[in-house]
N, C-alpha and C. Protein backbone atom coordinates (compact mmCIF):
# COMPACT_ATOMS: atom_id res chain seq x y z
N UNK A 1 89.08 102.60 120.15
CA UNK A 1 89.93 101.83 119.25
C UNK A 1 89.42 102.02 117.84
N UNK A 2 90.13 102.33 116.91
CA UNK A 2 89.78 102.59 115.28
C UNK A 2 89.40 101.25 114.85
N UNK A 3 88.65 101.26 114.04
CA UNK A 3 87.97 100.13 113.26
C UNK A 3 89.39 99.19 112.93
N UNK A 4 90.44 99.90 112.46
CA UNK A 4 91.12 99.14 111.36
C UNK A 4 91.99 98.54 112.69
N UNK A 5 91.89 98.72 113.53
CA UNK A 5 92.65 98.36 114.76
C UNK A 5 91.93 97.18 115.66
N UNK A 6 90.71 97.35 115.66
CA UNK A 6 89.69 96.57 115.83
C UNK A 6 89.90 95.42 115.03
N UNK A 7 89.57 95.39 113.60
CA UNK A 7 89.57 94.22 112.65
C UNK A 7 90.76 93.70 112.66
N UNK A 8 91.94 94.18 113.61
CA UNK A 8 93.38 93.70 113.00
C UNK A 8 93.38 92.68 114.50
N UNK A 9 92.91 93.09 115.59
CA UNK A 9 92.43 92.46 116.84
C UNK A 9 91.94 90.87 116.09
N UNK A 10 90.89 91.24 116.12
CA UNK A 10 89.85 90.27 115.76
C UNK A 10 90.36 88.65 114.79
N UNK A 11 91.61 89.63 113.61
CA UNK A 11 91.74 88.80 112.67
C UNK A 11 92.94 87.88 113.88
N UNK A 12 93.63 88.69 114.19
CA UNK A 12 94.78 87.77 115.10
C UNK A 12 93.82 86.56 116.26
N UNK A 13 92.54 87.26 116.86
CA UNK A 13 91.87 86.47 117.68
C UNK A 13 91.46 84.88 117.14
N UNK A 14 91.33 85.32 115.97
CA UNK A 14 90.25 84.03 115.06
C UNK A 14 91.85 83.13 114.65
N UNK A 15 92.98 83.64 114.42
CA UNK A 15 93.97 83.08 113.89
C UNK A 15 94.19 82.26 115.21
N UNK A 16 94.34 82.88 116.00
CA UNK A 16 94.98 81.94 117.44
C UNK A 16 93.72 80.77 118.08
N UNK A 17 92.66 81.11 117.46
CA UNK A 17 91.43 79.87 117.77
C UNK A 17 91.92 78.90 116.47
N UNK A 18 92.25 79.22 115.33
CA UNK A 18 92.16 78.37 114.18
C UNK A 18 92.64 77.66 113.80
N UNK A 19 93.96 78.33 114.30
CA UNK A 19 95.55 77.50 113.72
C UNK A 19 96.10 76.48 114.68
N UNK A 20 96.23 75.40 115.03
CA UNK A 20 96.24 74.72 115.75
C UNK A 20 98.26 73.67 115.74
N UNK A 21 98.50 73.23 116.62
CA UNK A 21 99.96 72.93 116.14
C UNK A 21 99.91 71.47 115.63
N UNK A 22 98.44 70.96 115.13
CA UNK A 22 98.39 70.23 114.25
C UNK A 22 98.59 70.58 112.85
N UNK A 23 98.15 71.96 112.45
CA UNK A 23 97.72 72.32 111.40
C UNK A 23 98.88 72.92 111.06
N UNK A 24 100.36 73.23 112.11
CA UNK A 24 101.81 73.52 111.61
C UNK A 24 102.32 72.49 111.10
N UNK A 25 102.49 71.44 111.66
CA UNK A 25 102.84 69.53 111.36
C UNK A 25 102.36 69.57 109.83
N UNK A 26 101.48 69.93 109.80
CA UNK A 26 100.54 69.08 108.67
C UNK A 26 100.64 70.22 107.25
N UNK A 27 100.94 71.61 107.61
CA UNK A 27 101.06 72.17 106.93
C UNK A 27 102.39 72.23 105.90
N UNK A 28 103.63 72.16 107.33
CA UNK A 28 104.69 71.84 106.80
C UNK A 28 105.11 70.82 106.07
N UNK A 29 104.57 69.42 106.19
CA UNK A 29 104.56 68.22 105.22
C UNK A 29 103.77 68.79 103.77
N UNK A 30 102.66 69.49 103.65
CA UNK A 30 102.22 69.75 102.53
C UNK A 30 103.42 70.64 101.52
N UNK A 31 104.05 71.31 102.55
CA UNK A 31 104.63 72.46 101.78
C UNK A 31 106.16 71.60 101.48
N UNK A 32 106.60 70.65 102.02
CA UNK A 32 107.65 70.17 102.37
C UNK A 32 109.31 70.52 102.78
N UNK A 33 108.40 71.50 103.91
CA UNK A 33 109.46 72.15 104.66
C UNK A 33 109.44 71.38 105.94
N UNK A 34 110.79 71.49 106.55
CA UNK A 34 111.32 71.23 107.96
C UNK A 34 110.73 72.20 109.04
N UNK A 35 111.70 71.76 110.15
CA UNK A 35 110.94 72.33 110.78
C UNK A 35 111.74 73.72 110.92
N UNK A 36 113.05 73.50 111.38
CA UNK A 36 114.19 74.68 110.41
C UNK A 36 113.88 75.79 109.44
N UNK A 37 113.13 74.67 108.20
CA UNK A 37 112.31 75.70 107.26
C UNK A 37 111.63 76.62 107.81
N UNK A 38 110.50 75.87 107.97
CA UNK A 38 109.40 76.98 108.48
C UNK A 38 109.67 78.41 109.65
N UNK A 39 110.77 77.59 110.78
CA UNK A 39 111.08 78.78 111.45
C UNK A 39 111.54 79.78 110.83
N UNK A 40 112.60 79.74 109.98
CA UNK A 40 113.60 80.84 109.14
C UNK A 40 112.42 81.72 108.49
N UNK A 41 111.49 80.91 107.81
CA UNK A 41 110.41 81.68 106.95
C UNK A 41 109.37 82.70 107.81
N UNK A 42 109.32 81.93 108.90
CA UNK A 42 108.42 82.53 109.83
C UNK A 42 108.94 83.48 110.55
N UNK A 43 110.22 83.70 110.72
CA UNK A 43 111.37 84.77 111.53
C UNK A 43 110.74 84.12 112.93
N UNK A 44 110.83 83.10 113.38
CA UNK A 44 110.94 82.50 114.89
C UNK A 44 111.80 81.21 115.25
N UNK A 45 112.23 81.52 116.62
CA UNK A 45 113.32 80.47 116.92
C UNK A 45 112.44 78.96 116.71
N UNK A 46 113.55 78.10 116.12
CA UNK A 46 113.20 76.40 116.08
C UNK A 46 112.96 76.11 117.25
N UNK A 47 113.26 76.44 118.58
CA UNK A 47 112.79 76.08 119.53
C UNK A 47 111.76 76.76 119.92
N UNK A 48 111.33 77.17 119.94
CA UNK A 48 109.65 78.18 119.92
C UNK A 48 108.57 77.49 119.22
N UNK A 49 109.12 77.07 117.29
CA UNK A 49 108.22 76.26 117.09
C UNK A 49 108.10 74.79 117.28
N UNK A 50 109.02 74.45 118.17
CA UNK A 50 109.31 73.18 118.26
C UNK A 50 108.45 72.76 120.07
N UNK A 51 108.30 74.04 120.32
CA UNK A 51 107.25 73.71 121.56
C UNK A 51 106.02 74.21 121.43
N UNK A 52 105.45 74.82 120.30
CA UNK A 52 104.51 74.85 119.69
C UNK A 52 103.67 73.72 119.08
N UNK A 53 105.04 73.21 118.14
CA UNK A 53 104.31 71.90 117.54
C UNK A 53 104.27 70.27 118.73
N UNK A 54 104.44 70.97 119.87
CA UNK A 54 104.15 69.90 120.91
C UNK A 54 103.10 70.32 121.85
N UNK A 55 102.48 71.30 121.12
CA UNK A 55 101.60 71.38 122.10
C UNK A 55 101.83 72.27 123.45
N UNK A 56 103.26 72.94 123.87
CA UNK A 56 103.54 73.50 124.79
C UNK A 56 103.19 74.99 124.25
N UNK A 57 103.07 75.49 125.56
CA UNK A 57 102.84 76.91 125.75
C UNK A 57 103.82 78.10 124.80
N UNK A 58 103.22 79.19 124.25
CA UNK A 58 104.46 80.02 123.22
C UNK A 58 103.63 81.34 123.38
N UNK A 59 104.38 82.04 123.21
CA UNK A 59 103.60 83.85 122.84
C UNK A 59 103.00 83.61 121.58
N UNK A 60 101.88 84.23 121.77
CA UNK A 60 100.97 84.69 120.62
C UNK A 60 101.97 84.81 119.19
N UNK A 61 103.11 85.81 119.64
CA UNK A 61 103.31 86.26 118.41
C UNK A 61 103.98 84.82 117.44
N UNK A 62 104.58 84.23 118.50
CA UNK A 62 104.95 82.66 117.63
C UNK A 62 103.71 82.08 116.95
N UNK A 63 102.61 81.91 117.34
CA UNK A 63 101.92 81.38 116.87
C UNK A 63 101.37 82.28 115.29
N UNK A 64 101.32 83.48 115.63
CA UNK A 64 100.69 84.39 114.54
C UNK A 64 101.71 84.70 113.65
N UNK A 65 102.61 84.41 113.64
CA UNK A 65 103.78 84.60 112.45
C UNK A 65 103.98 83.27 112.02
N UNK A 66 103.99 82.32 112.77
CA UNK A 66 103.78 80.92 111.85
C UNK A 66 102.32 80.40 111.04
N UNK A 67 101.10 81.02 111.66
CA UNK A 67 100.12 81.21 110.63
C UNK A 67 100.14 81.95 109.51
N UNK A 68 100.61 82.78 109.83
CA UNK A 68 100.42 83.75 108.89
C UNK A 68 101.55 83.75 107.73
N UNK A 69 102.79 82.97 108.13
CA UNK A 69 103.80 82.58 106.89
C UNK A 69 103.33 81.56 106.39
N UNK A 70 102.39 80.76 106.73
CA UNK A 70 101.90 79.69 105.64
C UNK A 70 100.91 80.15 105.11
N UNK A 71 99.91 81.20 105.65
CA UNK A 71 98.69 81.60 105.03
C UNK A 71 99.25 82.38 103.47
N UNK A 72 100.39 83.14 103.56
CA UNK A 72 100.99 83.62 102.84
C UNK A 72 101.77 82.54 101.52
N UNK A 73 101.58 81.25 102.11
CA UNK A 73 101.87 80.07 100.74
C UNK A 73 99.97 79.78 100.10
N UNK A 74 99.46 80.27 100.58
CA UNK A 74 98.11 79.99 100.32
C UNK A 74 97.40 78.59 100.63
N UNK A 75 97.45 78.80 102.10
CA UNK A 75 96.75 77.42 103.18
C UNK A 75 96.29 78.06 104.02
N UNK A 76 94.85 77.59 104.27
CA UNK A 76 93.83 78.50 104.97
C UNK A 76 93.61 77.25 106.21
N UNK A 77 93.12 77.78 107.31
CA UNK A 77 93.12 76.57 108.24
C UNK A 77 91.54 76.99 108.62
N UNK A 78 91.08 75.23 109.27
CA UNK A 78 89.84 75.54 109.98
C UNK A 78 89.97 74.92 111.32
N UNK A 79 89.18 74.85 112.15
CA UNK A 79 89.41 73.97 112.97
C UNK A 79 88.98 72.57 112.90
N UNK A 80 89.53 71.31 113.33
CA UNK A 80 88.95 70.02 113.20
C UNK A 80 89.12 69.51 111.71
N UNK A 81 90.05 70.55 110.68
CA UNK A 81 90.17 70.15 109.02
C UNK A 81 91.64 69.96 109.12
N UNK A 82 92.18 69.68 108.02
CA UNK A 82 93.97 69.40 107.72
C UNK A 82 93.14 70.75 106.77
N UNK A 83 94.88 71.53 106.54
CA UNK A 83 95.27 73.07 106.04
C UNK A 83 94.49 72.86 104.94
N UNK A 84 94.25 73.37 104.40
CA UNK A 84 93.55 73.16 102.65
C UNK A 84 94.33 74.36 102.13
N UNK A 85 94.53 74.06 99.97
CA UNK A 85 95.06 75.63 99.38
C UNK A 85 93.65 76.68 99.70
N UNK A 86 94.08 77.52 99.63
CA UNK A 86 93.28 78.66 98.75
C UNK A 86 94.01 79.34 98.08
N UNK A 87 94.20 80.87 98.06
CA UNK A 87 94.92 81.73 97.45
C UNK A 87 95.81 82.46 98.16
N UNK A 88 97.03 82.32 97.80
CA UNK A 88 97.84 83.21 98.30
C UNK A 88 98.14 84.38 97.93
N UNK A 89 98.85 85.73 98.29
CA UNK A 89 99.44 86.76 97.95
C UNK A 89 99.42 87.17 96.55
N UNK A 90 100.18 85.89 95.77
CA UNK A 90 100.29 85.89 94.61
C UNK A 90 99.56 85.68 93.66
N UNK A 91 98.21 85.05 94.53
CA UNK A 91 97.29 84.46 93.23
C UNK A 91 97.30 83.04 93.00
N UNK A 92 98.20 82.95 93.70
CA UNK A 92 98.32 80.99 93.09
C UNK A 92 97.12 80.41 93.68
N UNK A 93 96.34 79.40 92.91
CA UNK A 93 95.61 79.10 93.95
C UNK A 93 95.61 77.19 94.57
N UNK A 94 97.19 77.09 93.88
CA UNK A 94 97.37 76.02 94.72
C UNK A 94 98.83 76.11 94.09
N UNK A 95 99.67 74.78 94.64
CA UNK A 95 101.24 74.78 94.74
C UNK A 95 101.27 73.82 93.70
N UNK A 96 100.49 73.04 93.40
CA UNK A 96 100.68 72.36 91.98
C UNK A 96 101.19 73.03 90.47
N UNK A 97 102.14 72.65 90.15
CA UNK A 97 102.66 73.16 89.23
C UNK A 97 101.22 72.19 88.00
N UNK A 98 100.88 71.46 87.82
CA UNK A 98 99.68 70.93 86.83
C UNK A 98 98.47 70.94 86.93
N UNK A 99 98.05 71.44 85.85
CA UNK A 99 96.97 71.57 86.07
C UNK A 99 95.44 71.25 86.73
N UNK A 100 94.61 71.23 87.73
CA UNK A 100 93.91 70.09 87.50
C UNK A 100 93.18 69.61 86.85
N UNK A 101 92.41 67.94 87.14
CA UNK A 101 91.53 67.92 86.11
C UNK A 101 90.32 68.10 86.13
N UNK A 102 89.80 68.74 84.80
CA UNK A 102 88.57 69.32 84.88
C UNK A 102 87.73 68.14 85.62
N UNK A 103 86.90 68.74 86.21
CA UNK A 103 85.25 68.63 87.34
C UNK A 103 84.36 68.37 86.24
N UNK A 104 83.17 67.41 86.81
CA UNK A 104 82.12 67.13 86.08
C UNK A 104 81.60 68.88 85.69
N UNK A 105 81.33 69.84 86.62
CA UNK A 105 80.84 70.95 86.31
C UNK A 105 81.26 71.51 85.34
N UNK A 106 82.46 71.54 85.14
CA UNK A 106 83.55 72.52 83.91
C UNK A 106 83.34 71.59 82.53
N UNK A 107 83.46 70.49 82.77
CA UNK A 107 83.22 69.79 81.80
C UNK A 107 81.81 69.81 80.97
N UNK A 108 80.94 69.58 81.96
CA UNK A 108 79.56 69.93 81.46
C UNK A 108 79.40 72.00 81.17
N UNK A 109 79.73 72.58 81.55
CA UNK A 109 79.81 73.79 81.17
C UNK A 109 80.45 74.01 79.80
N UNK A 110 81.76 72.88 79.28
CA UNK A 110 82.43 73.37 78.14
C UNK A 110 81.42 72.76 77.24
N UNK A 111 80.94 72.05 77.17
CA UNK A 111 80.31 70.89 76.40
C UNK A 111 79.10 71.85 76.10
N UNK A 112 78.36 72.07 77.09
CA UNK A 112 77.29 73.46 77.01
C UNK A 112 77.53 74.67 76.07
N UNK A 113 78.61 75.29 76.28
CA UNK A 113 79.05 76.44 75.66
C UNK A 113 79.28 75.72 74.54
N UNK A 114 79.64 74.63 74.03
CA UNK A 114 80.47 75.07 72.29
C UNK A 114 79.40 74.38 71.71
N UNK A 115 77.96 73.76 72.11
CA UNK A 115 77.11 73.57 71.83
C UNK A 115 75.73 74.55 71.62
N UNK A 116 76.04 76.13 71.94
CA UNK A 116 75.25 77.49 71.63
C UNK A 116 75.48 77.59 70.58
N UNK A 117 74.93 78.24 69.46
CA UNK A 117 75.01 78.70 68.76
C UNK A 117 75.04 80.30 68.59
N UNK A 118 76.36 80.83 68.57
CA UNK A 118 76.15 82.05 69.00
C UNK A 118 75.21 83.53 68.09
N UNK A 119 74.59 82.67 66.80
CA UNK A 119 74.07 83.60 66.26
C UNK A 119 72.73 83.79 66.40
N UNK A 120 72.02 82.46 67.28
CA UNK A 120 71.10 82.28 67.64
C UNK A 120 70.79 83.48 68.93
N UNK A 121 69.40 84.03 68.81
CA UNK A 121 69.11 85.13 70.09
C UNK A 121 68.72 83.85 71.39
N UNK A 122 69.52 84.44 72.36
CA UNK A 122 68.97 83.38 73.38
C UNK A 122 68.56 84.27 74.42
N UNK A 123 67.25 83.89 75.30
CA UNK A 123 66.52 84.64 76.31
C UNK A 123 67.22 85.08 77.11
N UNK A 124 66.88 86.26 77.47
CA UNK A 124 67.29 86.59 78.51
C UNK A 124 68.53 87.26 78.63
N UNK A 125 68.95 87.55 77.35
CA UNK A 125 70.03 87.99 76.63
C UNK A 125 71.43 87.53 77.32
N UNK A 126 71.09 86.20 77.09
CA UNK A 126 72.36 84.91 77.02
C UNK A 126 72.85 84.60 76.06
């Protein structure tokens, strides 16, 4: 088996341990799609994911095309977590259209930076 055939194994293996038909429920409320939605997006019948998200038995491939159309909104799943963003396709790295607000870290980082003096030599060639 070729490597890239191998890793494509593997990635579907870890998807079908990860993704759970809690983490469809929960994903779809984040995204605020139906359940309609999500099938159309996912190219699988509403009744496929509708015995999915109960917990009943489905082919792999239902399950791996409904992961993988939300992974593609940029929601990463773990097990035992609700979906969280990361990055999607596009780069977004969340669905919030506003910004968030800056973190003690960023904050203390800006405050840091406009407090250098940049003509000053600093060690270490900082």
């Amino acid at each position: 088996m070729s490597s890239l055939a191998m890793s494509n194994t593997v990635e579907q293996q870890i998807v079908l341990h990860q993704f759970t038909p809690r983490h469809s429920v929960q994903a779809r409320l984040m995204l605020g799609w139906s359940r309609e939605d999500l099938a159309r997006e996912a190219d699988v019948e509403v009744d496929a994911l509708q015995r999915f998200e109960s917990h009943a038995d489905v082919d792999d491939e239902v399950r791996l095309s409904v992961a993988f159309r939300l992974e593609a909104e940029g929601l990463v799943f773990f097990p035992g977590f609700a979906p969280g963003w990361g990055m999607n396709v596009r780069g977004r790295a969340s669905a919030s259209a506003q910004p968030a607000a800056k973190g003690i870290i960023s904050r203390f980082l800006d405050s840091t930076a406009a407090s250098i003096d940049p003509t000053t030599p600093q060690p270490n060639g900082a």
